[in-house]
Protein backbone atom coordinates (compact mmCIF):
# COMPACT_ATOMS: atom_id res chain seq x y z
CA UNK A 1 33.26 125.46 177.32
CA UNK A 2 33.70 126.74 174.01
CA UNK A 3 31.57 129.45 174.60
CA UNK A 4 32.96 130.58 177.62
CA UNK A 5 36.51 130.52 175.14
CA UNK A 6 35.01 132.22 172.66
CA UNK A 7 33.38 134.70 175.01
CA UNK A 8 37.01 135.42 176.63
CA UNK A 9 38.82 136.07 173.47
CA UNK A 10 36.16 138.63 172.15
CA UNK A 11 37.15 140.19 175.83
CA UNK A 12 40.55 140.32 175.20
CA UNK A 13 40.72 141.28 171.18
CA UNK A 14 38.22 144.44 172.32
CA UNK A 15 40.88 144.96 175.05
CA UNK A 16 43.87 145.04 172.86
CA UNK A 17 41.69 147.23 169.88
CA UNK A 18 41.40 150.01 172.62
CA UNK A 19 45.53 149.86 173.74
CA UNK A 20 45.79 150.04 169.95
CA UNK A 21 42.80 152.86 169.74
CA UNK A 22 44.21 154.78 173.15
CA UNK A 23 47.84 154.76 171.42
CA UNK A 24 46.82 155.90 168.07
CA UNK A 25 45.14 158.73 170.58
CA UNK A 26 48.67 159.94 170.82
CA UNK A 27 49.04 161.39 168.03
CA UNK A 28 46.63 164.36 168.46
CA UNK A 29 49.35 165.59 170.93
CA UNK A 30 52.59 167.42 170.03
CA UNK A 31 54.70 167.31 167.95
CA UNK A 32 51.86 166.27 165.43
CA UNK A 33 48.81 167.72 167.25
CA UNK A 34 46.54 165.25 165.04
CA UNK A 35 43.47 166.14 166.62
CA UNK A 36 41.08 165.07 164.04
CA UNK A 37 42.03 161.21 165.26
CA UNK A 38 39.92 162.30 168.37
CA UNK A 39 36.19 162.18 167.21
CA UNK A 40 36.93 158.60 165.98
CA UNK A 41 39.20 157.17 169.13
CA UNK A 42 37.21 159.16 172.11
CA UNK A 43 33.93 158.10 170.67
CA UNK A 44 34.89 154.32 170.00
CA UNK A 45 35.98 154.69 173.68
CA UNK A 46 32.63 156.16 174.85
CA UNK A 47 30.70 153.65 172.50
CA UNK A 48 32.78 151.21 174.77
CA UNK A 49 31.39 152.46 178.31
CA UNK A 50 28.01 153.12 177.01
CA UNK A 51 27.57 149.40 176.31
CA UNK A 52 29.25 148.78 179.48
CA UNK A 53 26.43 146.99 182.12
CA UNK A 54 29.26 145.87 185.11
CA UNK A 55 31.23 148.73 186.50
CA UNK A 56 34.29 146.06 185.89
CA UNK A 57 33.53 146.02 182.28
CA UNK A 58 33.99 149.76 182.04
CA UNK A 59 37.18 149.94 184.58
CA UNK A 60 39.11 147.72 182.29
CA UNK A 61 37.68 149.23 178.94
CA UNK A 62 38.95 152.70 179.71
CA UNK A 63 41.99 151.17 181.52
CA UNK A 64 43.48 149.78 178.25
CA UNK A 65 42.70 152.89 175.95
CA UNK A 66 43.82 154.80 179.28
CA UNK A 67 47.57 152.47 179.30
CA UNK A 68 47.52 152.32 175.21
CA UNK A 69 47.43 156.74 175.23
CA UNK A 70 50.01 157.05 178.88
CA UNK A 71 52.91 154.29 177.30
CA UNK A 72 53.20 155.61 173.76
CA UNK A 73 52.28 159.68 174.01
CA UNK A 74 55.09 159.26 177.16
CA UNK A 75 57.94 156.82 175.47
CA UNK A 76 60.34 159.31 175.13
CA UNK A 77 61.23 159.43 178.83
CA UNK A 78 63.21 156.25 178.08
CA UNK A 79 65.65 158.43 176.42
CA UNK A 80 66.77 160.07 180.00
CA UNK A 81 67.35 156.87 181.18
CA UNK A 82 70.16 155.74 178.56
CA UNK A 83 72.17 158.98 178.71
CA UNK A 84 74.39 157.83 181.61
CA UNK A 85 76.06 154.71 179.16
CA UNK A 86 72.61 153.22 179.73
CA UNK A 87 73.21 152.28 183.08
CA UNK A 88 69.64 153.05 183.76
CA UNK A 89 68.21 151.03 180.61
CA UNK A 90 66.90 148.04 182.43
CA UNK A 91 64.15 150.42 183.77
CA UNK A 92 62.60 151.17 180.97
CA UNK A 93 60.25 148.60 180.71
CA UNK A 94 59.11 150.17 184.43
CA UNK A 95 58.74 153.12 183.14
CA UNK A 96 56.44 152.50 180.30
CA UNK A 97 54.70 150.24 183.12
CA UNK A 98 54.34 153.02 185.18
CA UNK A 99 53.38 155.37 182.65
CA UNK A 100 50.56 152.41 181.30
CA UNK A 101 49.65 151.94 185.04
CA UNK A 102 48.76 155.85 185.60
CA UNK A 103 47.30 157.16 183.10
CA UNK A 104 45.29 153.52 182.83
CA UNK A 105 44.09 154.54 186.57
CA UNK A 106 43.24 157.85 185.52
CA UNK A 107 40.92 156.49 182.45
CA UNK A 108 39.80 154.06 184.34
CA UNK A 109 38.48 154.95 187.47
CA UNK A 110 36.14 157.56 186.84
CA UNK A 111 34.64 155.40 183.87
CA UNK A 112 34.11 153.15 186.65
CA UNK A 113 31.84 155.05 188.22
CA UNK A 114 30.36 156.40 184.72
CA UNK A 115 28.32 153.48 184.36
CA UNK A 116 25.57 154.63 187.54
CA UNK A 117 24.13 157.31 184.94
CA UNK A 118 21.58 156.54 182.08
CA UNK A 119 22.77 154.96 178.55
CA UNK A 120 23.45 157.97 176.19
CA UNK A 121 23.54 161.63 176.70
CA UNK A 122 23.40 161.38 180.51
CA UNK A 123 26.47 158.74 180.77
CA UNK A 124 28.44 160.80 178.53
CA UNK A 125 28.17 164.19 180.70
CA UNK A 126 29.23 162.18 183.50
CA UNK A 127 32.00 160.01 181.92
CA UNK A 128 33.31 163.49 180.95
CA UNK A 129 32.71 165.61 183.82
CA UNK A 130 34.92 162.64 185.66
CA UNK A 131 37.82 162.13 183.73
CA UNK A 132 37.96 166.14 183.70
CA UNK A 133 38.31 165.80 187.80
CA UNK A 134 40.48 162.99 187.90
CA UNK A 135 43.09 165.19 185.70
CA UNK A 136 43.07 167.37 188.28
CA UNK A 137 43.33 164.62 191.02
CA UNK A 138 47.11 163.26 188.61
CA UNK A 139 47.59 167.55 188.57
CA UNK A 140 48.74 167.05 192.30
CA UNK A 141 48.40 163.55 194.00
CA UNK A 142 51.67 161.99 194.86
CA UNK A 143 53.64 165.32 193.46
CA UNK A 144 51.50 165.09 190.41
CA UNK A 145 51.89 164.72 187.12
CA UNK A 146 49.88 166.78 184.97
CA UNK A 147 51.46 165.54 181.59
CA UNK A 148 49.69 165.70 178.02
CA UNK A 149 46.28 166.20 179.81
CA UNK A 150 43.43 165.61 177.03
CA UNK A 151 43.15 169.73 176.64
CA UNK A 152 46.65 169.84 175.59
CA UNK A 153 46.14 168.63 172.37
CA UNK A 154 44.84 172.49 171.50
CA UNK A 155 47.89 173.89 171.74
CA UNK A 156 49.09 174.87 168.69
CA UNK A 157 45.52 175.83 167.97
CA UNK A 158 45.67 179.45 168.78
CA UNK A 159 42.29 180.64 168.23
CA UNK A 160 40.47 178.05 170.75
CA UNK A 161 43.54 177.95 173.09
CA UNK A 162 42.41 181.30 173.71
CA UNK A 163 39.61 179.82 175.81
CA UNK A 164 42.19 178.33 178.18
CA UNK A 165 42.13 182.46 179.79
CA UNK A 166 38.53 181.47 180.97
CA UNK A 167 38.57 177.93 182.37
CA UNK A 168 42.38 176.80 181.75
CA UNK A 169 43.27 173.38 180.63
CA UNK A 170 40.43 171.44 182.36
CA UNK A 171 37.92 173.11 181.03
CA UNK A 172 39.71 172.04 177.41
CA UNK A 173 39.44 168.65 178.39
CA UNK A 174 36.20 168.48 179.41
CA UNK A 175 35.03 170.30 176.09
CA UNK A 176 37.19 167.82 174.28
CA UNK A 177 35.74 164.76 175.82
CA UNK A 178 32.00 165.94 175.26
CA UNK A 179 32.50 167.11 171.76
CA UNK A 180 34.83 164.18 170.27
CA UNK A 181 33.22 161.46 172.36
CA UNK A 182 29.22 162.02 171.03
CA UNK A 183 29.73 160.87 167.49
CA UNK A 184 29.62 157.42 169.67
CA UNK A 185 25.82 158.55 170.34
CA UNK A 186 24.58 158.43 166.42
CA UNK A 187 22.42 158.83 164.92
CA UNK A 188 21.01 161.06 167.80
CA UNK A 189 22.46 163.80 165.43
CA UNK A 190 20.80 166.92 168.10
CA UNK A 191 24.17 166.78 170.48
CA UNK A 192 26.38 166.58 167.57
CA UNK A 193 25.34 169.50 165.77
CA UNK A 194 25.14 171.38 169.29
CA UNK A 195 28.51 170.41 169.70
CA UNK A 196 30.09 171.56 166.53
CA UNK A 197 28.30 174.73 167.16
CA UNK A 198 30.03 175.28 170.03
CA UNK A 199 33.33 174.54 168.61
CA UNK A 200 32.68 177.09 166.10
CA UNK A 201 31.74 179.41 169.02
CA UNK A 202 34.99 178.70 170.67
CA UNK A 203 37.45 179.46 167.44
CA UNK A 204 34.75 182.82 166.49
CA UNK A 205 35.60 184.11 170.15
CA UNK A 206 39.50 183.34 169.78
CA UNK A 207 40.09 184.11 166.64
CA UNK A 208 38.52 187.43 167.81
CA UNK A 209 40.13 187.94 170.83
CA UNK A 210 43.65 187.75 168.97
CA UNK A 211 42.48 190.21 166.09
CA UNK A 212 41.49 192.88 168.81
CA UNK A 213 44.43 192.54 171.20
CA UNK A 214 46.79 195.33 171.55
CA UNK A 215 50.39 193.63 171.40
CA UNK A 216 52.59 196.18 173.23
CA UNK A 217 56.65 195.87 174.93
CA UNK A 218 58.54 196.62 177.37
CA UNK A 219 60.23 199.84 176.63
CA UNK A 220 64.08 199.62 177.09
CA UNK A 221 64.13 195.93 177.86
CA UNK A 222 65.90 193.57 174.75
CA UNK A 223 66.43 189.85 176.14
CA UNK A 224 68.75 187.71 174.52
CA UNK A 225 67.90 183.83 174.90
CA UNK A 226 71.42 181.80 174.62
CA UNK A 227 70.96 178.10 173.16
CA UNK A 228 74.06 176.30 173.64
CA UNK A 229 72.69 173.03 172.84
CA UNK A 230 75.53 170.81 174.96
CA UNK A 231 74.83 167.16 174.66
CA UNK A 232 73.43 165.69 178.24
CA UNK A 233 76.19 163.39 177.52
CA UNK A 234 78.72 166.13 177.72
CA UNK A 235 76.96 168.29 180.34
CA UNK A 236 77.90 166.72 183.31
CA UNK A 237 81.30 165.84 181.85
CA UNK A 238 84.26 167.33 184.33
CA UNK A 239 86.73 167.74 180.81
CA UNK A 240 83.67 169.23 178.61
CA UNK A 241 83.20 172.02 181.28
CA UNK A 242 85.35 174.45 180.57
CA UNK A 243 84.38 174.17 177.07
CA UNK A 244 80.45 174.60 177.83
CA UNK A 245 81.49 177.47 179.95
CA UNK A 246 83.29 178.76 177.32
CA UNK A 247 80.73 178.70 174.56
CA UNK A 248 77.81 180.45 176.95
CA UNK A 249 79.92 183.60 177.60
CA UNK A 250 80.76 183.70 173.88
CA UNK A 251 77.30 183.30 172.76
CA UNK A 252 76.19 185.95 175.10
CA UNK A 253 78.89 188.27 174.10
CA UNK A 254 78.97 188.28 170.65
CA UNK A 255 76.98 191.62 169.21
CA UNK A 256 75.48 192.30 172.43
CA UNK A 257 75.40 196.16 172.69
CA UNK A 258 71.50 196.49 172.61
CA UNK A 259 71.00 193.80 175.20
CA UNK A 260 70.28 194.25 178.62
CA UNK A 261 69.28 190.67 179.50
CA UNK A 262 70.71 187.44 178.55
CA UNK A 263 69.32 184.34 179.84
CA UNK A 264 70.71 181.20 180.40
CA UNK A 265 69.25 177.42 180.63
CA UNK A 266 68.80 175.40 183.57
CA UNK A 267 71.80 174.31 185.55
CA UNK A 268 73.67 176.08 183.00
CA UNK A 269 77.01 176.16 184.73
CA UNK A 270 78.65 173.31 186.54
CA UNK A 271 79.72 174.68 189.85
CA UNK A 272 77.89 176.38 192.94
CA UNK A 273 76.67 179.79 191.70
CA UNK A 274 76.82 181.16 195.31
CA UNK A 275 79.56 179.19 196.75
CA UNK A 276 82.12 179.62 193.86
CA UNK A 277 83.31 182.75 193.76
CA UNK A 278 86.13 182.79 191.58
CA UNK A 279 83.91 181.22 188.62
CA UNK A 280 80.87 183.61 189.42
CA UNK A 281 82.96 186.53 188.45
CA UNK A 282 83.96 185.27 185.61
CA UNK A 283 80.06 185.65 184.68
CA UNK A 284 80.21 189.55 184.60
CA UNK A 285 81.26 189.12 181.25
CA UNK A 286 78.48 187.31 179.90
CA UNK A 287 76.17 190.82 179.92
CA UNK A 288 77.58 194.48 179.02
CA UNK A 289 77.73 197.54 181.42
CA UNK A 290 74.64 197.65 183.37
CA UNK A 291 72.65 194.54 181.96
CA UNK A 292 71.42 191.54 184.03
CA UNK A 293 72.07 188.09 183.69
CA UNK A 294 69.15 185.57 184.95
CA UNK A 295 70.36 181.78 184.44
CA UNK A 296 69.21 178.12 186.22
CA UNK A 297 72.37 176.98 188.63
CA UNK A 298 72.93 174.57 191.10
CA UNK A 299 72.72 176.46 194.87
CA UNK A 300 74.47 175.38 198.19
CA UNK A 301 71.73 175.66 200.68
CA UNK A 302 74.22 174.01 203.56
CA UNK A 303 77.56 173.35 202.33
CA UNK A 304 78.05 171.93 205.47
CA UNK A 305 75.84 168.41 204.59
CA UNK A 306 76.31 169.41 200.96
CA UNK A 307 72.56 169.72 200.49
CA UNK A 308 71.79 171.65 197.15
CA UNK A 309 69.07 173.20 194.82
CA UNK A 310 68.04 173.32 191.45
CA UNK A 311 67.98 177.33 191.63
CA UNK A 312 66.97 180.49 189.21
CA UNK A 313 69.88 183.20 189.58
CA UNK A 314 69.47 187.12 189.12
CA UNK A 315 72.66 188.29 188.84
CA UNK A 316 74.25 192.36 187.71
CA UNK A 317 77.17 193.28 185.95
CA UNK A 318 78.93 192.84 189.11
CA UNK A 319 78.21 189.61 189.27
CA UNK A 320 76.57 189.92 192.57
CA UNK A 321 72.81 187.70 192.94
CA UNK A 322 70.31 190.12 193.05
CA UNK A 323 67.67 187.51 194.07
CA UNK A 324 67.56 183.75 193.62
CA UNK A 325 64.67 181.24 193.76
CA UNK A 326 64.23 177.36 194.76
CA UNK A 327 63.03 174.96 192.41
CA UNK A 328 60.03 173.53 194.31
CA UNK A 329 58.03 170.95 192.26
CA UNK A 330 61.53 168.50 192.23
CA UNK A 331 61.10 165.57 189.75
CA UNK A 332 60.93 162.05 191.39
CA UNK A 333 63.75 159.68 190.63
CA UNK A 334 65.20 162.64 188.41
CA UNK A 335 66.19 165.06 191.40
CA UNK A 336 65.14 162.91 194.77
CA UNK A 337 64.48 158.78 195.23
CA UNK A 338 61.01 158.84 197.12
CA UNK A 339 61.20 156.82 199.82
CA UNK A 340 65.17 156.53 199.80
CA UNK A 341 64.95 154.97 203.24
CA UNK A 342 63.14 151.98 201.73
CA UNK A 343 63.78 151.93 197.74
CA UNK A 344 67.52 150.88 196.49
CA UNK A 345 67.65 152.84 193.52
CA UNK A 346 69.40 156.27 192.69
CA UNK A 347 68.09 159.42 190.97
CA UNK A 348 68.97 159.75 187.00
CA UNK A 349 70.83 163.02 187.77
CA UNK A 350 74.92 162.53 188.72
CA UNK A 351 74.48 164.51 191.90
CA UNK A 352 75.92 162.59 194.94
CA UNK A 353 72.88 164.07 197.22
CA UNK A 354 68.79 164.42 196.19
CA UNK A 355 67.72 168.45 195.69
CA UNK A 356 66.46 170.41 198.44
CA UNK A 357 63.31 171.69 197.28
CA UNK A 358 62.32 175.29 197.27
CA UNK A 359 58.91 176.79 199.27
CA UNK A 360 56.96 177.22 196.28
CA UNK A 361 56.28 179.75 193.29
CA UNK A 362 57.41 183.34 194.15
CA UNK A 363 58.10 186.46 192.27
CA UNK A 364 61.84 188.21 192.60
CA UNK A 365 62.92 191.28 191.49
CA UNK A 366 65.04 192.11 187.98
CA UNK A 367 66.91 195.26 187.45
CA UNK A 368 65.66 197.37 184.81
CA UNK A 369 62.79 194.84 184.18
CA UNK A 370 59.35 193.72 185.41
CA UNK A 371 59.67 191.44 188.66
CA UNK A 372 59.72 188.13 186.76
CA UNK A 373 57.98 184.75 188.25
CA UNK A 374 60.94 181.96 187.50
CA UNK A 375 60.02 178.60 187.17
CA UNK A 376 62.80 175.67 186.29
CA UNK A 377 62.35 172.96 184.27
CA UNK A 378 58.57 171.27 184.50
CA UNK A 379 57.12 173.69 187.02
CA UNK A 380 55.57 175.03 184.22
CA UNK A 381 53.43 172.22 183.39
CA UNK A 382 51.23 172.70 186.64
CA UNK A 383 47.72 174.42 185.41
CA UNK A 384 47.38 177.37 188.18
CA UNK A 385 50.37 177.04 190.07
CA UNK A 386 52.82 178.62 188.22
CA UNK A 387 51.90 182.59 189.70
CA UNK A 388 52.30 184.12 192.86
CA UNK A 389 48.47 185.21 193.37
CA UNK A 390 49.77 188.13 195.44
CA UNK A 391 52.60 189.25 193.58
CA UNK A 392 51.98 188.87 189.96
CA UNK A 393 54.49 189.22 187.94
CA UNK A 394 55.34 190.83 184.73
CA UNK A 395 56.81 188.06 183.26
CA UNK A 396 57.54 184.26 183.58
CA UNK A 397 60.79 182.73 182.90
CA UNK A 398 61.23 178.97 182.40
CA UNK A 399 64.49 177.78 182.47
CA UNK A 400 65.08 173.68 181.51
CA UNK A 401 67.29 171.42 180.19
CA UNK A 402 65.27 168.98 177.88
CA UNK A 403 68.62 167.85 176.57
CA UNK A 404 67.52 164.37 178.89
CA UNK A 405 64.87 163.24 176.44
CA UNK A 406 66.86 163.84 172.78
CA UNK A 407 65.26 164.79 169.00
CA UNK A 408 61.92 163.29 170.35
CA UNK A 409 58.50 164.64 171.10
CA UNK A 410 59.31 164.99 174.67
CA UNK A 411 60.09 168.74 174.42
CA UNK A 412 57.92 169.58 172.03
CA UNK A 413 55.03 168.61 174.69
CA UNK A 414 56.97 170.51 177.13
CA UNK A 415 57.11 173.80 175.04
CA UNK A 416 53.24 173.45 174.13
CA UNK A 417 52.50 173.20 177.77
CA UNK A 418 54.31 176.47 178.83
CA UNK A 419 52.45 178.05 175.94
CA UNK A 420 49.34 176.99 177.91
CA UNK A 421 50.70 178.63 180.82
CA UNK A 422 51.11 181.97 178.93
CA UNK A 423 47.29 182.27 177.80
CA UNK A 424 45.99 180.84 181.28
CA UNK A 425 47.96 184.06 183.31
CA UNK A 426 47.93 186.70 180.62
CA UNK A 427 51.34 186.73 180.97
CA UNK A 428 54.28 186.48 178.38
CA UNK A 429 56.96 183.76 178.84
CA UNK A 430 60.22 183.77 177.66
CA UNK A 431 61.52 179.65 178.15
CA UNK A 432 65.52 179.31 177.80
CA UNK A 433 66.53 175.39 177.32
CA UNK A 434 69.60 174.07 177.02
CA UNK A 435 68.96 171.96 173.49
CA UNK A 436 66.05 173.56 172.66
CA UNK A 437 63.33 174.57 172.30
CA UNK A 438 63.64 178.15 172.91
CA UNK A 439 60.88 180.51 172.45
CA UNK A 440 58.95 183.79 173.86
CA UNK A 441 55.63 183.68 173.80
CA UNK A 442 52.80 186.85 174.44
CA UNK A 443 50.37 186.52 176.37
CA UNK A 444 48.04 185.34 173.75
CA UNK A 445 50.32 182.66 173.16
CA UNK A 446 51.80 183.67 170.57
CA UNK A 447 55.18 183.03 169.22
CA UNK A 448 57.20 185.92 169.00
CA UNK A 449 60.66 184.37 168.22
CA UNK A 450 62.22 180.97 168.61
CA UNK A 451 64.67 178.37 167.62
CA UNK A 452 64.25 174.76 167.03
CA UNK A 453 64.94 171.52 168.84
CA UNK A 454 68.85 170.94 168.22
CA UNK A 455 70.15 174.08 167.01
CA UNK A 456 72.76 175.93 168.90
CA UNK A 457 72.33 179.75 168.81
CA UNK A 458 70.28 182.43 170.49
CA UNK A 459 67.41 184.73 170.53
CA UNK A 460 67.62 188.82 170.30
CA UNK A 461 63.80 189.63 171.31
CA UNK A 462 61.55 192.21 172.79
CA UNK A 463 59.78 191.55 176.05
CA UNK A 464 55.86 191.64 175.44
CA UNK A 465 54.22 193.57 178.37
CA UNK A 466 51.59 191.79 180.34
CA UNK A 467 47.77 191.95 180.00
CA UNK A 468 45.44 192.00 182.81
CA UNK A 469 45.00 189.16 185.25
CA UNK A 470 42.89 186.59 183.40
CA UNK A 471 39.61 184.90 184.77
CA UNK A 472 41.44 182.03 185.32
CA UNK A 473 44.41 184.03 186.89
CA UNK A 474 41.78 185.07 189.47
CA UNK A 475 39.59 181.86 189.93
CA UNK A 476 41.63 178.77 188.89
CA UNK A 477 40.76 175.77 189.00
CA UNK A 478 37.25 176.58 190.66
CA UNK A 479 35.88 177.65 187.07
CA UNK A 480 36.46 174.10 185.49
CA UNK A 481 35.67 171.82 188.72
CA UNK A 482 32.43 174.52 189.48
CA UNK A 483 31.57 173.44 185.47
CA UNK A 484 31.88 169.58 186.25
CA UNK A 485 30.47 169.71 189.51
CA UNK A 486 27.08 171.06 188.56
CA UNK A 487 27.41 168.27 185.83
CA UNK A 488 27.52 165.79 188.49
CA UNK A 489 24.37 167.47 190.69
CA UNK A 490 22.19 167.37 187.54
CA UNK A 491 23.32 163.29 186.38
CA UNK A 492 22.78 162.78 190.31
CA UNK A 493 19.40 164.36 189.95
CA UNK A 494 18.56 162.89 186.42
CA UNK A 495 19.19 159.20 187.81
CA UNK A 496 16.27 159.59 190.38
């Protein structure tokens, strides 16, 4: 009996020191991008599976790390849910649940199946070439959710984010798995050194790539980002919007004579862009003769049952929409209640109805401009679905209001993942939020102007011009799931 006691408390304390392990994993992504903590969490992880025997021993293993990482690197989505006087604060603790319960899934499933391959080398091409697919699998199953996947954590890391143009985000992860996961295999020091190789491979190529690239602009186009930074607290407020109104059109007229293109954040105004005319015209004097204004807005798709969208407005001097787009990736519980028939909850966001959703990514047209591919709020997270393959774009536009999640590292992930998006597509994006942050970004990633978290202001800036389609603008996701399948032909042909 004592045994058997003793036996199930070593269970647990290794259970809890890889919660602890996966939440200290947290901190390699933004705003601290910590990635050194990697080598020593991923291969304690690995060392974990590779001892493994039972398939339910390395489920639950990579389930805690797995629930340990999801809970603390996502916490700050508890913020949205206290804005509205914290009527929403008793979910929290399902939040953090559900945000334990996925990304535990997502660790822990494909470890389960780790365990058929050899101890060592073998188990750890598999473990990774897994997990790499089953990122992919939380990219789009059940509307996805393709937050702080393990690549991200090379985002502020320009030279090998540069790699991201070749095999995107996935292929990231699975490098990152492979390479901080074998110091679990010592003192077989062969895969190590290969491995740090590579990695110095990687940042040689990148580090190249951005010393040779032409950085060229748009001739005749000047953007001008506005940043009003209105509390969510006051956004939705019917006697604060006049006054949030009021400070947009005064941000975007102030010294705007070179400016042909001011941008606004998502859902910027508070009434029906193409419904309300009388306020719509009061936009034409946001922009100067002949200059555009391109701004997130609520749409009426039927006033008739009041159904609306989260929309992206191109609009002239006249104040006329010269094209408009659909937000189409809608955020559960934030925009709709899944399953409303059966679930007696309401969405986070005061609308009386849930958003229609758009048909998917498109590209519109923009006077005086490149066509520009607009994508609101977290559409921009989604690795290879951001572009319209057969109209590119010359630009991408992300308009969102982070203002839900507060001073925490919530949009600080948010702006590293659009970042990703520019080097993946060779394209620049310019991304306008509401509290910040604001930035334009080449695309090689790089920052060409921005303004912080919190700061109420805006951006005069240059529009970079686009490079050529990328090899991951052309093949997606095939390039990264090609890699890991052939990993998972040769462990299937190793084990016999």
């Amino acid at each position: 009996m004592k045994k058997m006691i003793s036996k199930c408390v070593s269970r647990m304390g290794l259970f809890l020191l890889l919660f602890v392990v996966g939440a200290i994993s947290s901190f390699a992504f933004a705003p601290y991008y910590a990635v050194w903590v990697l080598p020593i969490t991923l291969s304690f992880l690995f060392w974990s599976l590779n001892t493994a025997i039972l398939k339910k021993q390395a489920f639950t293993r990579a389930f805690c790390f797995g629930a340990g990482l999801g809970i603390f690197s996502t916490a700050w989505i508890s913020n949205a849910l206290m804005i509205d006087n914290g009527s929403f604060a008793l979910f929290i603790p399902l939040v953090w649940l559900g945000m334990g319960l996925l990304f535990g899934l997502f660790f822990g499933i494909p470890a389960l199946f780790c365990v058929f391959a050899k101890k060592g080398l073998s188990r750890l091409f598999l473990w990774a070439a897994l997990f790499t697919i089953f990122e992919w699998i939380r990219s789009w199953i059940f509307t996805g959710f393709p937050w702080n996947l393990m690549g991200s954590v090379w985002e502020n890391t320009l030279p090998i984010l540069q790699s991201v143009s070749v095999w995107g985000v996935y292929g990231l992860s699975l490098m990152t798995l492979l390479t901080c996961s074998v110091f679990a295999l010592w003192p077989n020091k062969k895969p190590i050194i290969l491995f740090v190789l590579i990695w110095g491979v990687l940042f040689g190529l990148g580090a190249w790539r951005l010393y040779d690239a032409p950085r060229t602009e748009v001739w005749g186009t000047r953007l001008r980002l506005v940043q009003p930074n209105i509390p969510q607290t006051l956004k939705w407020n019917p006697m604060e919007a006049e006054a949030s109104f009021s400070k947009l059109l005064r941000l975007s007229k102030k010294d705007n004579k070179d400016i042909t293109h001011v941008i606004w954040p998502e859902s910027a105004v508070p009434f029906l862009v193409n419904w309300d005319e009388a306020n719509r015209i009061r936009l034409m004097s946001a922009v100067r003769q002949g200059g555009t204004l391109l701004m997130g807005g609520l749409r009426a798709v039927n006033p008739t049952d009041r159904s609306i969208a989260n929309s992206f407005f191109v609009l002239d001097d006249l104040a006329t929409i010269v094209s408009y787009y659909d937000k189409a990736h809608l955020v559960p519980f934030g925009e709709y209640v899944p399953l409303r028939g059966l679930l007696p909850l309401e969405k986070v966001v005061p609308i009386e109805s849930d958003f229609v959703s758009g048909q998917g990514v498109k590209t519109i047209p923009v006077p005086k401009a490149p066509t520009v591919g607009p994508l609101v709020c977290y559409e921009v997270i989604f690795s290879g679905q951001v572009v319209d393959k057969d109209h590119r774009p010359g630009w991408l536009v992300n308009v969102t209001n982070d203002g839900w999640y507060g001073i925490s590292a919530g949009p600080y992930q948010h702006l590293g993942m659009a970042r990703m998006r520019a080097v993946e597509e060779g394209l620049p994006l310019v991304r306008v939020a509401n509290t910040g942050i604001s930035a334009v970004f080449n695309g090689y990633g790089e920052i060409i102007a921005s303004l912080p978290l919190g700061a109420e202001g805006v951006i005069d800036t240059i529009l970079p011009t686009a490079l050529n389609p990328t090899v991951y603008a052309h093949y997606g996701v095939y390039i990264p799931m090609g890699i890991c399948g052939l990993i998972l032909i040769f462990c299937l042909f190793r084990r016999k």
